[in-house]
C-alpha atoms as a PDB file:
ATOM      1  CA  UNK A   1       6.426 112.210  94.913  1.00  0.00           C
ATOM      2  CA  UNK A   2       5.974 113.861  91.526  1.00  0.00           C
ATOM      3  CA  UNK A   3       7.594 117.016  91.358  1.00  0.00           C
ATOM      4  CA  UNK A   4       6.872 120.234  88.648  1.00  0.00           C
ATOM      5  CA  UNK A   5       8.974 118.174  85.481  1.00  0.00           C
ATOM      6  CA  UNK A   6       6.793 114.735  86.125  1.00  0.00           C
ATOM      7  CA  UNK A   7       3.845 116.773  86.540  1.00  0.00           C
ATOM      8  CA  UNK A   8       4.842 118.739  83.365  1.00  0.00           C
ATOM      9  CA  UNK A   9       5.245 115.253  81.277  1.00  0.00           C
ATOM     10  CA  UNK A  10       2.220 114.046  82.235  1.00  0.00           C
ATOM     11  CA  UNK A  11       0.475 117.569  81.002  1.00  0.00           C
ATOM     12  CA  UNK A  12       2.190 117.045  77.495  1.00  0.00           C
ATOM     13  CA  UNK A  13       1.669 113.406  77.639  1.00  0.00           C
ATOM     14  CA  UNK A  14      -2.656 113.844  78.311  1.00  0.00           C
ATOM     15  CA  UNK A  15      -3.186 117.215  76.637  1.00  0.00           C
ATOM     16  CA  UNK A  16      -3.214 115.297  72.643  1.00  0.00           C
ATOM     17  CA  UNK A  17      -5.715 112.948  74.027  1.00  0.00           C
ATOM     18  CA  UNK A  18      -8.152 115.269  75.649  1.00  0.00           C
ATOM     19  CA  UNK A  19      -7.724 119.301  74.079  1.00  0.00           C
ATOM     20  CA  UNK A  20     -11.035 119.614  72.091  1.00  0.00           C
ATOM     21  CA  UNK A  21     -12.820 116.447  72.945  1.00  0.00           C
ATOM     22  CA  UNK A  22     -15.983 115.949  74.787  1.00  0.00           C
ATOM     23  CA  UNK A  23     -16.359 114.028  78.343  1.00  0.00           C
ATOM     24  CA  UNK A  24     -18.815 110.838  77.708  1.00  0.00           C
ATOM     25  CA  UNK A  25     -18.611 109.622  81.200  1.00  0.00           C
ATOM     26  CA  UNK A  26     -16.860 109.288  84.643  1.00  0.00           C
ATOM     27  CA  UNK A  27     -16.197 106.728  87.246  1.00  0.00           C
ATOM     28  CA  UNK A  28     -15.128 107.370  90.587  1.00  0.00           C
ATOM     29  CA  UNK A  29     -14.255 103.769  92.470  1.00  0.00           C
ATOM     30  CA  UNK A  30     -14.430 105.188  96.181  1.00  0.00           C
ATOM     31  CA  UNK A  31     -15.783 108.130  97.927  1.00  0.00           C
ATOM     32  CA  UNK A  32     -12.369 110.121  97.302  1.00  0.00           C
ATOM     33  CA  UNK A  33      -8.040 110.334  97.874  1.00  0.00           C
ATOM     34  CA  UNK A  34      -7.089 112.968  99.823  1.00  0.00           C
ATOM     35  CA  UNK A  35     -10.455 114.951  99.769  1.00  0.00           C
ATOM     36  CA  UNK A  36     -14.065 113.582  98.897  1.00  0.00           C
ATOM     37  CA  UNK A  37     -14.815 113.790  94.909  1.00  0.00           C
ATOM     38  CA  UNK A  38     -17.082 116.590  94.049  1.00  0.00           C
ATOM     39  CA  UNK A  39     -20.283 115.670  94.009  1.00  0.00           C
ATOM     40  CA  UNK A  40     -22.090 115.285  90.789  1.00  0.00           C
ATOM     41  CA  UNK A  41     -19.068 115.722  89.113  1.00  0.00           C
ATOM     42  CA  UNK A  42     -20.754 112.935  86.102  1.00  0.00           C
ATOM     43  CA  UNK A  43     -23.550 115.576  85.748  1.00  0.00           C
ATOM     44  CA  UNK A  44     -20.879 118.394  85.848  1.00  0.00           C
ATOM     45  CA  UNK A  45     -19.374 117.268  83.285  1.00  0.00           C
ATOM     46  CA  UNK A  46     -21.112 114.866  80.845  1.00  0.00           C
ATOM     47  CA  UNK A  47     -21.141 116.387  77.269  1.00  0.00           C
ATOM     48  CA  UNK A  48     -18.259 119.104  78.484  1.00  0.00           C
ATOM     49  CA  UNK A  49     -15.258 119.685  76.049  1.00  0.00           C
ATOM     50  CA  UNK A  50     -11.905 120.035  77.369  1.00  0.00           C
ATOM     51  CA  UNK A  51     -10.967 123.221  76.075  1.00  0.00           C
ATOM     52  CA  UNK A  52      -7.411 123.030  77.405  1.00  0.00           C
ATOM     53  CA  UNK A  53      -5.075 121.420  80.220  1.00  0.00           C
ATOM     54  CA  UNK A  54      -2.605 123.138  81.972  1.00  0.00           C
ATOM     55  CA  UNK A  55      -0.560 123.274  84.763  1.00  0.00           C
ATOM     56  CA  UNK A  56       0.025 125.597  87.891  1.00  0.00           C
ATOM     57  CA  UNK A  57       3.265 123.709  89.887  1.00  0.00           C
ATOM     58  CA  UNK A  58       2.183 120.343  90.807  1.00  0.00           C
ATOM     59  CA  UNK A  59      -1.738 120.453  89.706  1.00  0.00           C
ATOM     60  CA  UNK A  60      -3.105 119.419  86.501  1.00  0.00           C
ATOM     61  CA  UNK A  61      -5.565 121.889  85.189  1.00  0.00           C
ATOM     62  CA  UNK A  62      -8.106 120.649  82.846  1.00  0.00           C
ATOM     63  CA  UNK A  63     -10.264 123.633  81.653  1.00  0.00           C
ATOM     64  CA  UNK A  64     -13.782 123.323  80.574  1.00  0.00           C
ATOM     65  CA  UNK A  65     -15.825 126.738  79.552  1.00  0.00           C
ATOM     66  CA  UNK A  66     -17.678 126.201  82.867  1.00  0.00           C
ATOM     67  CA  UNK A  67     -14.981 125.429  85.423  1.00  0.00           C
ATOM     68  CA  UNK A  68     -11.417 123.514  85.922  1.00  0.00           C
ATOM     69  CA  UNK A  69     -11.186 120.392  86.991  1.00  0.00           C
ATOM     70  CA  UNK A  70      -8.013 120.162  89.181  1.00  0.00           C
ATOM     71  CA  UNK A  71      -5.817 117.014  89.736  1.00  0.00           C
ATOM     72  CA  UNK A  72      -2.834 116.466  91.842  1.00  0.00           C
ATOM     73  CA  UNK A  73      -0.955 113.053  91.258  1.00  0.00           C
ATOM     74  CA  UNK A  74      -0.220 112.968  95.571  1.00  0.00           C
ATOM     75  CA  UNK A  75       2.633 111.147  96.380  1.00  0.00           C
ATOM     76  CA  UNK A  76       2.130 108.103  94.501  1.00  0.00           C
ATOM     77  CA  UNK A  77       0.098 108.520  90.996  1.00  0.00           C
ATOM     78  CA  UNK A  78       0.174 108.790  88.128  1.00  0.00           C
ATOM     79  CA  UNK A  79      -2.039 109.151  84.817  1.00  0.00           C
ATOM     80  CA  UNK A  80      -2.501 106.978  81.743  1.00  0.00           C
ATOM     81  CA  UNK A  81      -4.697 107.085  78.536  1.00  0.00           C
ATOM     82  CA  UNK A  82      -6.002 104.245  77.191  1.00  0.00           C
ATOM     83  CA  UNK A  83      -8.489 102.720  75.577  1.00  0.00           C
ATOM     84  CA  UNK A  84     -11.941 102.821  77.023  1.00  0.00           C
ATOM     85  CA  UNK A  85     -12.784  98.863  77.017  1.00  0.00           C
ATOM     86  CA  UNK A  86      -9.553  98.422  79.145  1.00  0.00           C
ATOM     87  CA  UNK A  87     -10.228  96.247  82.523  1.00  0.00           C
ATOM     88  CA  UNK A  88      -9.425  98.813  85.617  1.00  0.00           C
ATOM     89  CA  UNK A  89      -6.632  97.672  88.251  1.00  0.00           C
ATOM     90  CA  UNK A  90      -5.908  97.794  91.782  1.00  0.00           C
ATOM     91  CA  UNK A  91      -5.626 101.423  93.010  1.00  0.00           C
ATOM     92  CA  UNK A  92      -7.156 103.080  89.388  1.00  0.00           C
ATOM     93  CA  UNK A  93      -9.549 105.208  91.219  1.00  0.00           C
ATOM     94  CA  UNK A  94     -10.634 108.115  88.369  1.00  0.00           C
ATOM     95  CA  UNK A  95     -11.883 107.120  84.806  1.00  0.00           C
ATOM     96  CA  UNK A  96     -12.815 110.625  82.280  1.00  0.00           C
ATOM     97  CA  UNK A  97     -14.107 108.977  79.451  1.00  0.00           C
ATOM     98  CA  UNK A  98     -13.448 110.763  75.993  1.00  0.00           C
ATOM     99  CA  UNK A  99     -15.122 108.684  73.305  1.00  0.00           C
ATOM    100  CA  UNK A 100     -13.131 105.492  72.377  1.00  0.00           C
ATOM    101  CA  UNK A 101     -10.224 106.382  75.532  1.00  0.00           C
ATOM    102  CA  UNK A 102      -9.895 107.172  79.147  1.00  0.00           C
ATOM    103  CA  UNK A 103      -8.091 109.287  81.273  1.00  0.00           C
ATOM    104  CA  UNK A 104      -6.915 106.890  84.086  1.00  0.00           C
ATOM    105  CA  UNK A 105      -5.491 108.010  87.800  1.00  0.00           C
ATOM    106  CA  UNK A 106      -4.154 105.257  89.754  1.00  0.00           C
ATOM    107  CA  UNK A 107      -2.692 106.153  92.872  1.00  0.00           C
ATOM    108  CA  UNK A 108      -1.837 103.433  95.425  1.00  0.00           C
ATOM    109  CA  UNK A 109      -1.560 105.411  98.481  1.00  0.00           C
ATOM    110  CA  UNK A 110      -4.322 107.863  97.660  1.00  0.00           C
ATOM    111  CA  UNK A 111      -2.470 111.120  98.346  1.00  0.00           C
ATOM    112  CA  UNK A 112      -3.640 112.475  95.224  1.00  0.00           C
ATOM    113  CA  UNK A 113      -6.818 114.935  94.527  1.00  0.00           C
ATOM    114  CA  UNK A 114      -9.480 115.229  91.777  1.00  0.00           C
ATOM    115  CA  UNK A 115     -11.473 118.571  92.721  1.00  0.00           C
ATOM    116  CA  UNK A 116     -13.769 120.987  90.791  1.00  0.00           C
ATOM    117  CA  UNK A 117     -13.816 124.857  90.647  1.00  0.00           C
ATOM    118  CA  UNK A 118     -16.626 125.910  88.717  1.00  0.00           C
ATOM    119  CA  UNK A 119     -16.225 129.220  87.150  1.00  0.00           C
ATOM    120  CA  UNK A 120     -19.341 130.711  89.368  1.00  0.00           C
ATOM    121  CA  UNK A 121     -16.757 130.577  91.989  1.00  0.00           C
ATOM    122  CA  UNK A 122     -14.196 133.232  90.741  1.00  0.00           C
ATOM    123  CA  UNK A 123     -10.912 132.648  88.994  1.00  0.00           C
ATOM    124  CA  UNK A 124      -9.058 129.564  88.953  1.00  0.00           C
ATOM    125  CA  UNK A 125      -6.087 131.286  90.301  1.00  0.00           C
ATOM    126  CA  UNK A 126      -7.495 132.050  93.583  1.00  0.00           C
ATOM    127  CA  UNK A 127      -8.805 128.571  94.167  1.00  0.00           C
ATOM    128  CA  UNK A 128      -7.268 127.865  97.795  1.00  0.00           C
ATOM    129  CA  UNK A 129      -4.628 125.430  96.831  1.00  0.00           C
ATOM    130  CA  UNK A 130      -3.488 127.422  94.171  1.00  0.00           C
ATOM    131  CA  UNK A 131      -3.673 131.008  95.299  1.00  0.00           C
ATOM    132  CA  UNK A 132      -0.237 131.567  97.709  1.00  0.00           C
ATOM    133  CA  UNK A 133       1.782 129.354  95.457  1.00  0.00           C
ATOM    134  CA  UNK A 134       5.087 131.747  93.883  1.00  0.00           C
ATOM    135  CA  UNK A 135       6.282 132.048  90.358  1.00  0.00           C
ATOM    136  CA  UNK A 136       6.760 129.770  87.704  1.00  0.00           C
ATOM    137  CA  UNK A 137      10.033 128.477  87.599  1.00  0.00           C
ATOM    138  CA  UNK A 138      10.225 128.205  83.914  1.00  0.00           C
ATOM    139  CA  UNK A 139       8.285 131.380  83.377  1.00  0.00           C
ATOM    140  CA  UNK A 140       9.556 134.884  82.545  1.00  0.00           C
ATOM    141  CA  UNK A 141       8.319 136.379  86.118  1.00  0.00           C
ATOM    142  CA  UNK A 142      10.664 133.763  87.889  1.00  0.00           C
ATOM    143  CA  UNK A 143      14.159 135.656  88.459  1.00  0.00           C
ATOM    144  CA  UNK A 144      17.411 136.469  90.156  1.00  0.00           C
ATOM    145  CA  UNK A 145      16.135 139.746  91.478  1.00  0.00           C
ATOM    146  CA  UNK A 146      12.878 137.783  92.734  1.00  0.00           C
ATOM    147  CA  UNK A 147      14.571 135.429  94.815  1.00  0.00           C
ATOM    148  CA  UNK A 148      16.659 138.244  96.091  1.00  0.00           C
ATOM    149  CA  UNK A 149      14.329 140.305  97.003  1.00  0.00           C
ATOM    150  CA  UNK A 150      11.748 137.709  98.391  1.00  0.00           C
ATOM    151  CA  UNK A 151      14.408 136.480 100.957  1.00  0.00           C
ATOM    152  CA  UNK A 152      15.746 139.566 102.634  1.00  0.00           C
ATOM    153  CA  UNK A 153      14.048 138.741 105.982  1.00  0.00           C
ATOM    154  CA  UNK A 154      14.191 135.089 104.670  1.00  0.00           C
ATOM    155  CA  UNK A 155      16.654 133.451 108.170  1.00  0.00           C
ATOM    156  CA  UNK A 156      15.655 129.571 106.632  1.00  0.00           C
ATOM    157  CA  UNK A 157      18.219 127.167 104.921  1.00  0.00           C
ATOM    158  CA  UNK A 158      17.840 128.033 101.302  1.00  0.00           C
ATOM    159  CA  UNK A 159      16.709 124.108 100.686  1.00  0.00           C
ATOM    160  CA  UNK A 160      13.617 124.990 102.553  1.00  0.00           C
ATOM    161  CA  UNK A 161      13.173 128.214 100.843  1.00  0.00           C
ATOM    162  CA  UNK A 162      12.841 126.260  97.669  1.00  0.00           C
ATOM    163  CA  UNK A 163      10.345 123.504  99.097  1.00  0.00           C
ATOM    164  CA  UNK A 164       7.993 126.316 100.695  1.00  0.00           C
ATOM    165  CA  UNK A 165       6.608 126.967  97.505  1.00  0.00           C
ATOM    166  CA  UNK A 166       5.762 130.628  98.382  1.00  0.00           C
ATOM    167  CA  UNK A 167       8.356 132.278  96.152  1.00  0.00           C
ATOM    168  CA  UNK A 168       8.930 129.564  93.342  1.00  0.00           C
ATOM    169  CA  UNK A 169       6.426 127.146  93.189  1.00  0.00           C
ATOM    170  CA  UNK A 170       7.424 123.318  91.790  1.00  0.00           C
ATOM    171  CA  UNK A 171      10.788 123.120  92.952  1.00  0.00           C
ATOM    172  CA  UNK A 172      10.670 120.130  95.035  1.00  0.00           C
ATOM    173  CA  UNK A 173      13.368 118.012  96.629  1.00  0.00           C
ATOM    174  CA  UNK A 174      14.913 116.197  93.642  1.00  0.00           C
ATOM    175  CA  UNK A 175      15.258 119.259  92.292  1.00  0.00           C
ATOM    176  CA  UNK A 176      16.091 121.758  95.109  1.00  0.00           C
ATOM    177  CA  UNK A 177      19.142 119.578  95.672  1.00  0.00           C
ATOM    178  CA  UNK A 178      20.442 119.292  92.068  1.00  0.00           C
ATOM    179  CA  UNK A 179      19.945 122.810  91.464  1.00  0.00           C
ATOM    180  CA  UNK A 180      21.587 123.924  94.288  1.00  0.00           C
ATOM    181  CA  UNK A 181      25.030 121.173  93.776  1.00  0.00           C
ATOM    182  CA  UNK A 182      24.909 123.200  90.115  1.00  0.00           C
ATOM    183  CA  UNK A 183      24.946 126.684  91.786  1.00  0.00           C
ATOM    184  CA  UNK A 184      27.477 125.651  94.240  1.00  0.00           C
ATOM    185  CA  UNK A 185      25.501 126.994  97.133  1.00  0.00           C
ATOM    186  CA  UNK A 186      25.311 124.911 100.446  1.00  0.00           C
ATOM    187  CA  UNK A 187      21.700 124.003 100.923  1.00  0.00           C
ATOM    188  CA  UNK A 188      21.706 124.698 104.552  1.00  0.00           C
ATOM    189  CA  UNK A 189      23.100 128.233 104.049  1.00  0.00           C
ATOM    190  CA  UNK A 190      20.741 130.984 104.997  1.00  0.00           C
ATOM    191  CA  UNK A 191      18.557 132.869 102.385  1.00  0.00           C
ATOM    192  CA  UNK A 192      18.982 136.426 103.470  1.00  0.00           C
ATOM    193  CA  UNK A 193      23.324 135.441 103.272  1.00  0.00           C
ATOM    194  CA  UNK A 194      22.965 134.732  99.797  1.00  0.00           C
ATOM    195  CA  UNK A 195      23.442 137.984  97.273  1.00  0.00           C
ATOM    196  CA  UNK A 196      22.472 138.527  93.765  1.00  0.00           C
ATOM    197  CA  UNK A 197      25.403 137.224  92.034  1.00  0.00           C
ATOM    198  CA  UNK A 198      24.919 133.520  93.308  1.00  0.00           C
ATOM    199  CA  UNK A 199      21.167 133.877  92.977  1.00  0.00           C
ATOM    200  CA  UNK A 200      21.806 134.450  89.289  1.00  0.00           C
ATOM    201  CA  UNK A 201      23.706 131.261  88.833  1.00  0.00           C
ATOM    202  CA  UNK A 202      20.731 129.552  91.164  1.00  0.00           C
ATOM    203  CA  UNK A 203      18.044 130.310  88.588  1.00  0.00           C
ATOM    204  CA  UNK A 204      19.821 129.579  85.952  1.00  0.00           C
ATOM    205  CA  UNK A 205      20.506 125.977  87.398  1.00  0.00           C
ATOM    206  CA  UNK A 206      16.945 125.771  88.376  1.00  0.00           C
ATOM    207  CA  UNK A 207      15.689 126.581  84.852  1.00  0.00           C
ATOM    208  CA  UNK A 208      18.256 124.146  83.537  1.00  0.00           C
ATOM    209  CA  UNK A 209      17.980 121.480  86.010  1.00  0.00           C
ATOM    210  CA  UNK A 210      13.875 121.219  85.311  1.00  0.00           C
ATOM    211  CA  UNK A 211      14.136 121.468  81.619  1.00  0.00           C
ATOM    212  CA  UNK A 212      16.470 118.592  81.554  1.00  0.00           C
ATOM    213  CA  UNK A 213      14.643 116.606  83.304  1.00  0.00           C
ATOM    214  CA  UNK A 214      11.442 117.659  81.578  1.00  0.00           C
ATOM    215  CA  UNK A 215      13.346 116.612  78.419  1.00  0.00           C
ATOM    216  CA  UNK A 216      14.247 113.300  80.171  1.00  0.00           C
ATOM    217  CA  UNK A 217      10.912 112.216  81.236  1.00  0.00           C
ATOM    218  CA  UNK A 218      11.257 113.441  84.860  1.00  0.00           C
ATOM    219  CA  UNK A 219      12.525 111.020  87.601  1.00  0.00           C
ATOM    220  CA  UNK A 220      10.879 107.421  88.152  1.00  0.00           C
ATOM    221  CA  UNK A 221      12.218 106.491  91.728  1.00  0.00           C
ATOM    222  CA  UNK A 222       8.933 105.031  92.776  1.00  0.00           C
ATOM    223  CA  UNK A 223       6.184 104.532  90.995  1.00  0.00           C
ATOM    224  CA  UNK A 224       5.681 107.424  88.573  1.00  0.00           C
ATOM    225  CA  UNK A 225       5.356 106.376  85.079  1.00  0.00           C
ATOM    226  CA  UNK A 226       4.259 108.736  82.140  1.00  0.00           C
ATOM    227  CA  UNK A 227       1.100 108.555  80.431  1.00  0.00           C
ATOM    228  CA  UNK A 228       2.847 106.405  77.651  1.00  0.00           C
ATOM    229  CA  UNK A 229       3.504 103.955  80.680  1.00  0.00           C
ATOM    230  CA  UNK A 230       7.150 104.591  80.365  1.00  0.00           C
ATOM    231  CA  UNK A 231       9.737 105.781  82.758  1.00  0.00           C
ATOM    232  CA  UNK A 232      11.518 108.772  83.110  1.00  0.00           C
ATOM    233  CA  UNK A 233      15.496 108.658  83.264  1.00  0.00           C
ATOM    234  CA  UNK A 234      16.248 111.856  84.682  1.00  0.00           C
ATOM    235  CA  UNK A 235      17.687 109.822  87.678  1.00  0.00           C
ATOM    236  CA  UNK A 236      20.413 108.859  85.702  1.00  0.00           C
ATOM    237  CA  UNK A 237      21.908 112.135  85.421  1.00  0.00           C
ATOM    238  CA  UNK A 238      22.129 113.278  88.798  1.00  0.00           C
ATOM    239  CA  UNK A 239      24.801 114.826  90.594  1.00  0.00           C
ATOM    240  CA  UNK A 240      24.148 115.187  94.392  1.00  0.00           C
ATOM    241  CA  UNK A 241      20.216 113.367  94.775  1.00  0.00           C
ATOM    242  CA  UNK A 242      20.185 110.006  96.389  1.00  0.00           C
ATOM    243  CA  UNK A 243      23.824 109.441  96.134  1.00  0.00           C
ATOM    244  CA  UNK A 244      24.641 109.749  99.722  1.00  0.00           C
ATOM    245  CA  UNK A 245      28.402 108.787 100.120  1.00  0.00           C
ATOM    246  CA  UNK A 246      29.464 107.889  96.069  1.00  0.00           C
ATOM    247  CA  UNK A 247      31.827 110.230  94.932  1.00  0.00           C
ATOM    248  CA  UNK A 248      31.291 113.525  93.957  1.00  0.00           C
ATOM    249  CA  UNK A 249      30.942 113.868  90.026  1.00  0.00           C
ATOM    250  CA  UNK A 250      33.078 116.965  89.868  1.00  0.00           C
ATOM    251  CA  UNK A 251      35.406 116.426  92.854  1.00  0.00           C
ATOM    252  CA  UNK A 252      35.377 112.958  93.734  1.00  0.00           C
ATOM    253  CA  UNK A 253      34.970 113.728  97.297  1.00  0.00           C
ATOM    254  CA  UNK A 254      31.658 111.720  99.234  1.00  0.00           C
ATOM    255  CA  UNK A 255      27.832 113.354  98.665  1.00  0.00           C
ATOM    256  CA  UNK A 256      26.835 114.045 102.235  1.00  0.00           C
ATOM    257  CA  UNK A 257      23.392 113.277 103.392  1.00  0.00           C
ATOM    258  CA  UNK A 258      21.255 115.840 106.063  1.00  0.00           C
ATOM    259  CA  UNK A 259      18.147 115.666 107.035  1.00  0.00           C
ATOM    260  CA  UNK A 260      16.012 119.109 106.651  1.00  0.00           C
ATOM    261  CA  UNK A 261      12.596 119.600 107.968  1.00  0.00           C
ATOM    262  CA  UNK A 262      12.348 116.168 107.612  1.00  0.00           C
ATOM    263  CA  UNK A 263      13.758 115.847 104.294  1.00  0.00           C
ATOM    264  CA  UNK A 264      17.134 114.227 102.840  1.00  0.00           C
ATOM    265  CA  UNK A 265      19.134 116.770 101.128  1.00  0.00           C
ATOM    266  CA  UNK A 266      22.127 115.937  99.505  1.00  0.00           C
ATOM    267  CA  UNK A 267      25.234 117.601  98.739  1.00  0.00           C
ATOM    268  CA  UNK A 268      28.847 118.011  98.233  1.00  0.00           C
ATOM    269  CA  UNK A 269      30.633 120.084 100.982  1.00  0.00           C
ATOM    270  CA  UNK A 270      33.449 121.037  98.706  1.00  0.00           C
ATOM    271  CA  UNK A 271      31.570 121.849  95.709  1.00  0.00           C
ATOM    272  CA  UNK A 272      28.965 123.519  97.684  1.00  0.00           C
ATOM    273  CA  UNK A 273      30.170 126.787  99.654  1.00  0.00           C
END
């Protein structure tokens, strides 16, 4: 699945392709992906200009002066622009045309969303998918003290802190483990154990471990690509993720593999206290 640094790619990869130009046209193929497409959403926006795109953890943001449009790449897409003329494939469900290019979602296992909040319907912040999600992760409000203070009661395994999204939004399981292997903190230790010092050194991995990988081009496992239709090589660089008994790259002893909440976490037990 795309996690916050693919999701972040993408963003930079689309936004010079679509900040300040003007919708001509859109084609759905189907009725939907995860939920229906909005109805009317031609009419919505035919003639609209893209004032910006952002991001709020895994959803694309693309802001008109009338509403959002909000799309989530699922577990299985991914975006590309290209030029308008060119022939649609297998599983490209979502064409915003912008003049002479298009915006293209493909997304073979249609996990993925393309909704619309209009504006008439209060801020885009309280929108229902985005309104409980936590900090920013590579924002200012994201910090030690946060995570310290948001996990008092907290009796979970830190890994599944991280996933819940309530308290740091975007950090997903790529990423959880990696940034936990860095912080030398077990992933199944309780988050109410953990005190401010290691928290500390847990932010600072995660802000390192997603600007990395943000810098890399994210992680291409699967089947994300980035809107240039290249691959990310984050994967290259990891410690702990999908290495389930190779050696340790700090103390040669085997990366264990555990399965939490029905997710594979990886992690070295010597490293990782």
């Amino acid at each position: 699945m795309p996690e916050l640094p693919e999701v972040e790619v993408t963003r930079r990869g689309v936004e010079p392709h679509l900040r300040g130009r003007k919708v001509s046209g859109v084609t759905l193929r189907h009725d939907g992906l995860r939920w229906p497409f909005p109805d009317d959403l031609q009419k919505t926006l035919r003639g609209k200009e893209v004032r910006s795109v952002g991001r709020r953890g895994k959803y694309l943001l693309l802001h008109f002066d009338h509403g959002t449009l909000i799309i989530h790449l699922g577990m299985s897409g991914h975006l590309r622009v290209l030029p308008r003329d060119t022939a649609a494939q297998k599983h490209d469900h979502f064409d915003l045309m912008l003049g002479d290019c298009v915006l293209r979602l493909n997304d073979p296992r249609r996990f993925g969303a393309v909704l619309w909040h209009a504006n008439a319907d209060g801020a885009i912040e309280r929108h229902v998918l985005l309104r409980d999600l936590g900090v920013e992760p590579l924002e200012d409000a994201f910090s030690a003290q946060l995570l310290y203070e948001m996990t008092r009661k907290r009796n979970a395994p830190i890994k599944q802190v991280l996933l819940a999204g309530d308290v740091v939004v975007g950090v997903g399981n790529i990423y959880a483990s990696e940034s936990l292997f860095r912080a030398g903190i077990n992933p199944k230790t309780p988050a109410c154990r953990i005190g401010l010092e290691r928290y500390l050194r847990l932010e600072q991995a995660i802000r390192a471990v997603l600007a990395e990988a943000i810098v890399q081009g994210g992680s291409s496992l699967r089947d994300f690509i980035a809107v240039n239709g290249q691959s990310g090589y984050f994967q290259q660089s990891y410690f702990v993720y999908d290495r389930a008994g190779q050696p340790c790259r700090v103390c040669g002893a085997a990366v264990r593999q555990v399965k939490q909440g029905q997710r594979s976490t990886f992690y070295c037990v010597n490293c990782q206290k």
